[in-house]
Protein backbone atom coordinates (compact mmCIF):
# COMPACT_ATOMS: atom_id res chain seq x y z
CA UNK A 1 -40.94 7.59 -58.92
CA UNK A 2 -37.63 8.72 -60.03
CA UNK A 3 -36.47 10.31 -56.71
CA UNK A 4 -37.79 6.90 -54.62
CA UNK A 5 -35.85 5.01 -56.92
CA UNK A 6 -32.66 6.87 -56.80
CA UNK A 7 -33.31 6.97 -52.95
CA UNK A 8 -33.27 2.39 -53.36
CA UNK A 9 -30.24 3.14 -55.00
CA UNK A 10 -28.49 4.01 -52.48
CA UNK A 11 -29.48 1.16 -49.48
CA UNK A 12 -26.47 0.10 -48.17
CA UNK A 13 -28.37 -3.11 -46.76
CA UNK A 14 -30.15 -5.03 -49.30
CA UNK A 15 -32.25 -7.37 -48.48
CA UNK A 16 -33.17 -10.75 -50.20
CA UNK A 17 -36.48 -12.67 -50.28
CA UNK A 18 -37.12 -15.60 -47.55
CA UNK A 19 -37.23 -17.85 -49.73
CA UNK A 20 -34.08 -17.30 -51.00
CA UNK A 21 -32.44 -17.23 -47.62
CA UNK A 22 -30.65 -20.35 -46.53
CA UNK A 23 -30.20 -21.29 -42.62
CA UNK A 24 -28.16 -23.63 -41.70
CA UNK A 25 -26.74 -24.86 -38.59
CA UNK A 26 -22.71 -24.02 -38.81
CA UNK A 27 -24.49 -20.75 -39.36
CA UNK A 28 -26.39 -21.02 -36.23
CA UNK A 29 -23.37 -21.89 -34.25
CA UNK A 30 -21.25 -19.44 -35.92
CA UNK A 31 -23.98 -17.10 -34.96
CA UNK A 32 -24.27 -18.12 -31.22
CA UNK A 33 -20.28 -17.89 -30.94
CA UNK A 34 -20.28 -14.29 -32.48
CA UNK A 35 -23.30 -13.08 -30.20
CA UNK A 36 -20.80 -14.80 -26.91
CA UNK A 37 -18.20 -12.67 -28.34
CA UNK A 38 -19.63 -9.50 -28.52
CA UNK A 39 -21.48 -9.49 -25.37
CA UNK A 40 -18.05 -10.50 -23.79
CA UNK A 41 -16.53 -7.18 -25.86
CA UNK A 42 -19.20 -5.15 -24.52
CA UNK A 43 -18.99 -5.62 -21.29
CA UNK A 44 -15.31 -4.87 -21.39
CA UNK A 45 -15.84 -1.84 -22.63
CA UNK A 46 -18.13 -0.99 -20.68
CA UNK A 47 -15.54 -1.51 -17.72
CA UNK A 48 -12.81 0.55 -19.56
CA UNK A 49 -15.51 3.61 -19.99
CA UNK A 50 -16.58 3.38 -16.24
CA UNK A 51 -13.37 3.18 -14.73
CA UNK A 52 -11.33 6.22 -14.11
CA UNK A 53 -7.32 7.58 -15.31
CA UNK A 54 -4.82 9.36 -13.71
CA UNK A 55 -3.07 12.37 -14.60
CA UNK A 56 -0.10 14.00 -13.28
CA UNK A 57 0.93 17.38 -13.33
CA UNK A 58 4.02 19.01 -11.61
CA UNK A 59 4.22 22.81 -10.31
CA UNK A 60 6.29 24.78 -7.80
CA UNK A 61 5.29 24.42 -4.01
CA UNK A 62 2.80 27.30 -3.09
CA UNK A 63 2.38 26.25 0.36
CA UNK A 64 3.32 27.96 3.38
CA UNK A 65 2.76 28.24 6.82
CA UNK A 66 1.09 24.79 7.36
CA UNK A 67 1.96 21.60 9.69
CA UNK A 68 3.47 18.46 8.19
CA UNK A 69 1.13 15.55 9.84
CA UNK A 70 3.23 11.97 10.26
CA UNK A 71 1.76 9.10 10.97
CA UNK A 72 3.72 6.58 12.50
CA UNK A 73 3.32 2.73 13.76
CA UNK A 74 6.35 1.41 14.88
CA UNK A 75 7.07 -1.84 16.56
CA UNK A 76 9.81 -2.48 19.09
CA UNK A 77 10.05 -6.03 19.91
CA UNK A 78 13.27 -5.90 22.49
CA UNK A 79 12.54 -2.53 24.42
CA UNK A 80 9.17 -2.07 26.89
CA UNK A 81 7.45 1.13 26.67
CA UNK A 82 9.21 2.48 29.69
CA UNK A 83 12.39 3.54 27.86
CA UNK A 84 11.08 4.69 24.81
CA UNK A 85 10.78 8.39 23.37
CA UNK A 86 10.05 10.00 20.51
CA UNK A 87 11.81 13.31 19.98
CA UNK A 88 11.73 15.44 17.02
CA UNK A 89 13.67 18.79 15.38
CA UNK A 90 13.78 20.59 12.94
CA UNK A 91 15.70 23.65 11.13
CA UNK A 92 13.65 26.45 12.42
CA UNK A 93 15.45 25.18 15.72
CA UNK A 94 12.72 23.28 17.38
CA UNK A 95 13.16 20.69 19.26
CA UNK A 96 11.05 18.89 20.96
CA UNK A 97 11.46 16.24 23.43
CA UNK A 98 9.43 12.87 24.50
CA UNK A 99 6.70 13.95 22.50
CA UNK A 100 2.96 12.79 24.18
CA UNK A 101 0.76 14.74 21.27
CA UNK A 102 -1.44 12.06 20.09
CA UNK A 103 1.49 9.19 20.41
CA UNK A 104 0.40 6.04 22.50
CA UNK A 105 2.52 3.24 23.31
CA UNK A 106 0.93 -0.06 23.52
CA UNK A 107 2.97 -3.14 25.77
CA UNK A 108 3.66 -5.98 24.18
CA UNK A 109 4.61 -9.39 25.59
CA UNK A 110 7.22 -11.84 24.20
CA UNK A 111 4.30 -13.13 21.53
CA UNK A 112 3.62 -9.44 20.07
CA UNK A 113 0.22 -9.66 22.00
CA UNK A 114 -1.22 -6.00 23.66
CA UNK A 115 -0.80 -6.51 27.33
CA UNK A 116 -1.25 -2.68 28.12
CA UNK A 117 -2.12 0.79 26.69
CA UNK A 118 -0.77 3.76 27.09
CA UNK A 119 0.16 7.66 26.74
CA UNK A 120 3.63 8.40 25.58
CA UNK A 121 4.49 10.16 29.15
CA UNK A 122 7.63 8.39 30.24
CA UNK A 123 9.52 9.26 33.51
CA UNK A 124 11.21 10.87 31.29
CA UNK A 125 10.31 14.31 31.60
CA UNK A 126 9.60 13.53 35.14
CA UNK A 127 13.38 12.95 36.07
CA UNK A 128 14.44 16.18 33.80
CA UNK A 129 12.45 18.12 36.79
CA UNK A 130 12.68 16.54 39.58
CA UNK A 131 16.42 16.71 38.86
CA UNK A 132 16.09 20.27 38.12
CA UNK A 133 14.52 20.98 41.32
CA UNK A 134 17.19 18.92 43.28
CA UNK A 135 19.66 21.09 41.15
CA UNK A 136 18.16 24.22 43.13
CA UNK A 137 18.20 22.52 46.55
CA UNK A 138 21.39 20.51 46.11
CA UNK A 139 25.11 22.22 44.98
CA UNK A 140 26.52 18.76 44.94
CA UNK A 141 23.89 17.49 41.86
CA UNK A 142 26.75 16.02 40.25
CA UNK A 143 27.41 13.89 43.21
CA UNK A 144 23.57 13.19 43.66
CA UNK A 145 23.66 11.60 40.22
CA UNK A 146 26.83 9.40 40.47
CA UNK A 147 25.24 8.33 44.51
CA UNK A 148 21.89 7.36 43.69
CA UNK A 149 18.23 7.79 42.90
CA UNK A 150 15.17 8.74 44.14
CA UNK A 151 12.44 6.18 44.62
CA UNK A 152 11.00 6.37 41.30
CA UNK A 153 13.70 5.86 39.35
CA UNK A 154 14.95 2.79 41.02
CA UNK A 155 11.34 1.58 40.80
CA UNK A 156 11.42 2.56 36.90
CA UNK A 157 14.69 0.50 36.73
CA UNK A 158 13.52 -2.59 38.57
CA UNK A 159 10.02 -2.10 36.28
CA UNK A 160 12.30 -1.92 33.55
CA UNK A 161 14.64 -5.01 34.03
CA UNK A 162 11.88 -7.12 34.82
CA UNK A 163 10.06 -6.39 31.29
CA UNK A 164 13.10 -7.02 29.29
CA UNK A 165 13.52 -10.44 31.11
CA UNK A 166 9.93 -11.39 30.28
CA UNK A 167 10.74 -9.93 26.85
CA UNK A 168 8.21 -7.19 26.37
CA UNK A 169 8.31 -4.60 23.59
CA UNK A 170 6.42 -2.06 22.64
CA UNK A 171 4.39 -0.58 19.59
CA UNK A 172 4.50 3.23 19.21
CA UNK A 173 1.84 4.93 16.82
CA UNK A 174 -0.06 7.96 16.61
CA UNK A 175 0.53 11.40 14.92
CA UNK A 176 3.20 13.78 14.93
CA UNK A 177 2.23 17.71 13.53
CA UNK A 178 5.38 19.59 12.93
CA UNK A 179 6.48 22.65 10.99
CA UNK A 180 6.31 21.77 7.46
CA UNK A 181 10.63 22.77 6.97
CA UNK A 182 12.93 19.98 6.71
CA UNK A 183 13.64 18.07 9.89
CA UNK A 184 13.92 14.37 11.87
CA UNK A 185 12.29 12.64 14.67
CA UNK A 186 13.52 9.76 16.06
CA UNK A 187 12.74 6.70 18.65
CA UNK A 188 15.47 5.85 20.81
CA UNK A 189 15.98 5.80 25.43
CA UNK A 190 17.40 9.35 24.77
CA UNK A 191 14.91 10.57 26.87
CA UNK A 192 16.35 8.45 29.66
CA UNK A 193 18.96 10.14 32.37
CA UNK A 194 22.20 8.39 31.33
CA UNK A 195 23.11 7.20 34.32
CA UNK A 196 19.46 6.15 34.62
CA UNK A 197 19.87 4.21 31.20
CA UNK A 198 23.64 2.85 32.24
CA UNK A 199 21.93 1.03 35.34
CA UNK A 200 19.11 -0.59 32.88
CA UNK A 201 21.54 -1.69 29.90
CA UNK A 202 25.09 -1.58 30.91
CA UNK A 203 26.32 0.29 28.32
CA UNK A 204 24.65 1.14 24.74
CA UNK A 205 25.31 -1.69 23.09
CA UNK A 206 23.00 -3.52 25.11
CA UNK A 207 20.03 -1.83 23.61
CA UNK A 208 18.21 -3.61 20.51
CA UNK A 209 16.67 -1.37 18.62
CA UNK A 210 15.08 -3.89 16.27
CA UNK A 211 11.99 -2.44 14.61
CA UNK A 212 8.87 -3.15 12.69
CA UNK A 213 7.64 -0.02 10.72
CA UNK A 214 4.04 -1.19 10.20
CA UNK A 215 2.82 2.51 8.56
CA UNK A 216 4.97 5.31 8.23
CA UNK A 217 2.98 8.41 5.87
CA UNK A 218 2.76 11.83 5.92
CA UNK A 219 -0.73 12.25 5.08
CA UNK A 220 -3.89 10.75 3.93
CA UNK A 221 -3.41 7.86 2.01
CA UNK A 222 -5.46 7.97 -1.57
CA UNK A 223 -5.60 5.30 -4.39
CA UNK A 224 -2.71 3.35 -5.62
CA UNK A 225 -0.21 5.04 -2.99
CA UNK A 226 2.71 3.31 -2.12
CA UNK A 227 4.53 3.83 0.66
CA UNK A 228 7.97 2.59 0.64
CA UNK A 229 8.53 1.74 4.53
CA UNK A 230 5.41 0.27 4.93
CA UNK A 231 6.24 -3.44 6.52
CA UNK A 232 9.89 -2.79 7.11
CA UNK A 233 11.48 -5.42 9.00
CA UNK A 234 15.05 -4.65 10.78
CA UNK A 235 15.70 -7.07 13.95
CA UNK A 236 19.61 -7.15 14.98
CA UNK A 237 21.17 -10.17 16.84
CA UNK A 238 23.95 -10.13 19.45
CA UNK A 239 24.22 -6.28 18.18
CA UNK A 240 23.15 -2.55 17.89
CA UNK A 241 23.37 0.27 15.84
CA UNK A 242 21.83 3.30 14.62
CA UNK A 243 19.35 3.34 11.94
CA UNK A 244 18.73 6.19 9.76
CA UNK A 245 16.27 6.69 7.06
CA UNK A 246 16.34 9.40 4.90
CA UNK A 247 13.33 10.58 3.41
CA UNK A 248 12.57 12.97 0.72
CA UNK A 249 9.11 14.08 0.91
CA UNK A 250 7.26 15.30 -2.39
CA UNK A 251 3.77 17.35 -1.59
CA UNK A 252 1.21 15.91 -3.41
CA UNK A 253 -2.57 16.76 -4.11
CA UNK A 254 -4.62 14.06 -5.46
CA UNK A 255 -8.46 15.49 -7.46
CA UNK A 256 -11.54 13.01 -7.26
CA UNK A 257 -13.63 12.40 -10.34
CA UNK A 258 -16.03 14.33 -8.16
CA UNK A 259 -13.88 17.37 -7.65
CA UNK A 260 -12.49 16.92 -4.19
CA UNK A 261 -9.15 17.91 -3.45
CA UNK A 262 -7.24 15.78 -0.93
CA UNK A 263 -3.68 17.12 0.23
CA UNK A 264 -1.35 15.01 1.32
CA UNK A 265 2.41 13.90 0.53
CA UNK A 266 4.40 11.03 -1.04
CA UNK A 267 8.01 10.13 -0.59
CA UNK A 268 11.34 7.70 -1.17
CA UNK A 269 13.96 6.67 1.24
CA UNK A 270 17.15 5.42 1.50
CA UNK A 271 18.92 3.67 4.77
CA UNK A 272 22.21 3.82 6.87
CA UNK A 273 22.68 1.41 9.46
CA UNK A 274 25.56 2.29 11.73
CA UNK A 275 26.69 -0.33 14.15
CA UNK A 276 27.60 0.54 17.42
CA UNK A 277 31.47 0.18 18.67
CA UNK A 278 33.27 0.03 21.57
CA UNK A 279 33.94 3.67 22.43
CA UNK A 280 30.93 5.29 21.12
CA UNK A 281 29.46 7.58 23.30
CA UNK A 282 25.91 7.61 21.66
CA UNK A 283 23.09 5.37 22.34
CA UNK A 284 21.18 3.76 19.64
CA UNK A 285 18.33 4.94 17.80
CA UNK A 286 15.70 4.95 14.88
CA UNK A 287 15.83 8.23 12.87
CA UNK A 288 14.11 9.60 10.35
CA UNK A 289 15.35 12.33 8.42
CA UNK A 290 13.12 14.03 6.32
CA UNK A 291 12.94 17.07 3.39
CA UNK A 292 10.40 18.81 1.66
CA UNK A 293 11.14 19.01 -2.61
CA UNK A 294 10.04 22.22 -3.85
CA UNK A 295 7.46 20.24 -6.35
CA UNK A 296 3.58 19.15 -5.91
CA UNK A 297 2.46 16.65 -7.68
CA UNK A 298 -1.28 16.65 -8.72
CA UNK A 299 -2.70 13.65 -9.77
CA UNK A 300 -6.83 13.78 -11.48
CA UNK A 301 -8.50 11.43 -11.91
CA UNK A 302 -10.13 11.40 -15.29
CA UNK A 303 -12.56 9.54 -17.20
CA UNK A 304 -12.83 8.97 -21.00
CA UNK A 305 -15.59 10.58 -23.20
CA UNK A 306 -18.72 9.33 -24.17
CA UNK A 307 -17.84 9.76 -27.71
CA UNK A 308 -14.58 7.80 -27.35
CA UNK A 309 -16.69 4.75 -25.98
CA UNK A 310 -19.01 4.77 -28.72
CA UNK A 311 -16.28 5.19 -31.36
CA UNK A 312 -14.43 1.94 -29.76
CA UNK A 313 -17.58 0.06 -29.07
CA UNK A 314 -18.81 0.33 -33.25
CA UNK A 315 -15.28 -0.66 -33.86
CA UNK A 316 -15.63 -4.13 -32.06
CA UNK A 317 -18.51 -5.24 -32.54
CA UNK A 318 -18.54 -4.10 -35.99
CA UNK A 319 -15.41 -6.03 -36.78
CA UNK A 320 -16.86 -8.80 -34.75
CA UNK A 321 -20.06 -9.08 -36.67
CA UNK A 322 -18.15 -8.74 -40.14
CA UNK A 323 -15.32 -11.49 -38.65
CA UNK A 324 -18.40 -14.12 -38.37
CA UNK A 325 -19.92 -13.51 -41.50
CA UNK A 326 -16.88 -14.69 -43.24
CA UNK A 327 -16.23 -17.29 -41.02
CA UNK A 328 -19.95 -18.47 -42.11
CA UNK A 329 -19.32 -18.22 -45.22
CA UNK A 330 -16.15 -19.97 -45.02
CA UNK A 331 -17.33 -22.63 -43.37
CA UNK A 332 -20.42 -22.80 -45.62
CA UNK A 333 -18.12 -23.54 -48.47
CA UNK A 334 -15.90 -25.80 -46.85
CA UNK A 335 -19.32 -27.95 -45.88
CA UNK A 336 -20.58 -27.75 -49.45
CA UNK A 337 -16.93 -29.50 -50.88
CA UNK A 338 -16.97 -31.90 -48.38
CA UNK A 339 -20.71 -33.14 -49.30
CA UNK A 340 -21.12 -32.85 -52.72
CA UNK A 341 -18.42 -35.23 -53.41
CA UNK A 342 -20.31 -37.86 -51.36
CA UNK A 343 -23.84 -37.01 -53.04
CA UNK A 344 -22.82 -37.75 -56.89
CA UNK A 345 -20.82 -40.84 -55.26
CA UNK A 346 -23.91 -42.08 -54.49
CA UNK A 347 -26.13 -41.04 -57.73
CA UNK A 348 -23.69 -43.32 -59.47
């Protein structure tokens, strides 16, 4: 009997007779409120446990050898498809020119709608050899240039002319692989014979390079990146210019609760917008400069411990349950002073 009483002696929860137990209905409310409370508590931590955090950890580059993918969706409202190229270099001393690897070009008309699909396979390239074959046949290229053109380019012109009267443009997007070193690609007519592109514009400041950058990455996107040229808007009047965007690109890996690795890259940018004068010799453009930081950024995501959630769940709806009880009580009192007054008022 001893050891079963010292054992009562040490209930933390006492508990009184029924009949000595007193409901009443501020309790009950009190008691319906607290209940509201920490179901609503609950349920928020149940939201904090099941969602996940990110970490981030810096170390050097490893990589080598591997292709830099950019994705690219760029709208040109003022220039048809015709005259536009994308051309990119970079360090190793690549260069590559009207690029057609998984680009397409879609027309636009004066509304932005899609009037016509298409490869990125200008004349461009056409003209470079057909005017290297001429060069063969011809001593006098020179004067073949300055004279005339064959058919297709004065059909190209006259194809030309008659979509920038109607006011087509053109949206370019697709994917670009290059060497991952530092480098640009650009947009611009420089794929265009000169004298070709004099006929079209008369003279470079003529040509509105106004542009839309819809998606510009260099990578898969993953959750919560942000990609600083997305929805870029840059439309010139009654001028021109050469845009330049330089981007420093930071290799990033980003880890799954579920362990899978996705590789990709972020980056910031700043912008230089050159207008075009009198005597310049150049023709406008879009450029994008771009260079690789020697730092990967891996993000994890992360989820907190069971233990944590069951440490911070007692905690709330422990202090809940304790934070009604007084407020019963306290109200339980506050009932009692206001009635008991009243009663002996009217006893007498």
């Amino acid at each position: 009997m001893g050891v079963r009483q010292a054992l009562k002696s040490l209930d933390a929860f006492p508990r009184a007779e029924e009949h000595l137990l007193q409901k009443t209905r501020s309790g009950a409310l009190v008691s319906i409120v607290g209940l509201v409370i920490m179901a609503m508590l609950f349920m928020h931590e149940l939201r904090y446990y099941l969602t996940t955090y990110t970490v981030h950890q810096m170390s050097v580059d490893l990589k080598r050898g591997e292709t830099l993918p950019i994705h690219i969706n760029v709208t040109f409202p003022s220039l048809p498809c015709d005259v536009l190229s994308v051309d990119a270099i970079d360090m190793s001393g690549k260069h590559e020119v009207d690029l057609d690897t998984n680009i397409w070009k879609l027309r636009l008309n004066s509304h932005g709608q899609i009037i016509g699909t298409e490869y990125l396979s200008d004349l461009v390239e056409k003209e470079h050899a057909s005017h290297k074959h001429d060069h063969h046949e011809h001593p006098d290229h020179e004067s073949h240039l300055g004279g005339g053109f064959d058919e297709a380019a004065e059909e190209m012109i006259k194809r030309v002319r008659k979509a920038l009267a109607n006011g087509e443009g053109c949206r370019v997007y697709g994917v670009l692989d290059v060497q991952r070193v530092a480098g640009n690609f650009h947009i611009s007519v420089h794929g265009l014979n000169i004298f070709v592109a004099q006929m079209i514009f008369e003279g470079s400041k003529h040509v509105n390079v106004s542009h839309i950058i819809h998606d510009l990455s260099f990578g898969p996107k993953y959750p919560g990146i942000h990609n600083p040229l997305d929805g870029t808007e840059r439309i010139l009047h009654d001028t021109s210019g050469v845009f330049k965007y330089y981007i420093k690109i930071v290799p990033t890996e980003y880890r799954y609760i579920w362990k899978e690795v996705l590789p990709t890259n972020q980056f910031s940018v700043t912008e230089y917008f050159s207008p075009m004068k009198d005597f310049d010799r150049s023709w406008p453009a879009v450029y994008f400069l771009y260079d690789l930081s020697p730092i990967t950024v891996t993000i994890k995501e992360e989820r907190r411990s069971f233990l944590h959630f069951i440490t911070r769940l007692c905690a709330v709806l422990g202090g809940t349950f304790a934070l009604t009880g007084m407020l019963d009580r306290w109200m339980y009192r506050l009932l009692e002073a206001v009635t008991k007054p009243n009663a002996r008022s009217v006893l007498r």
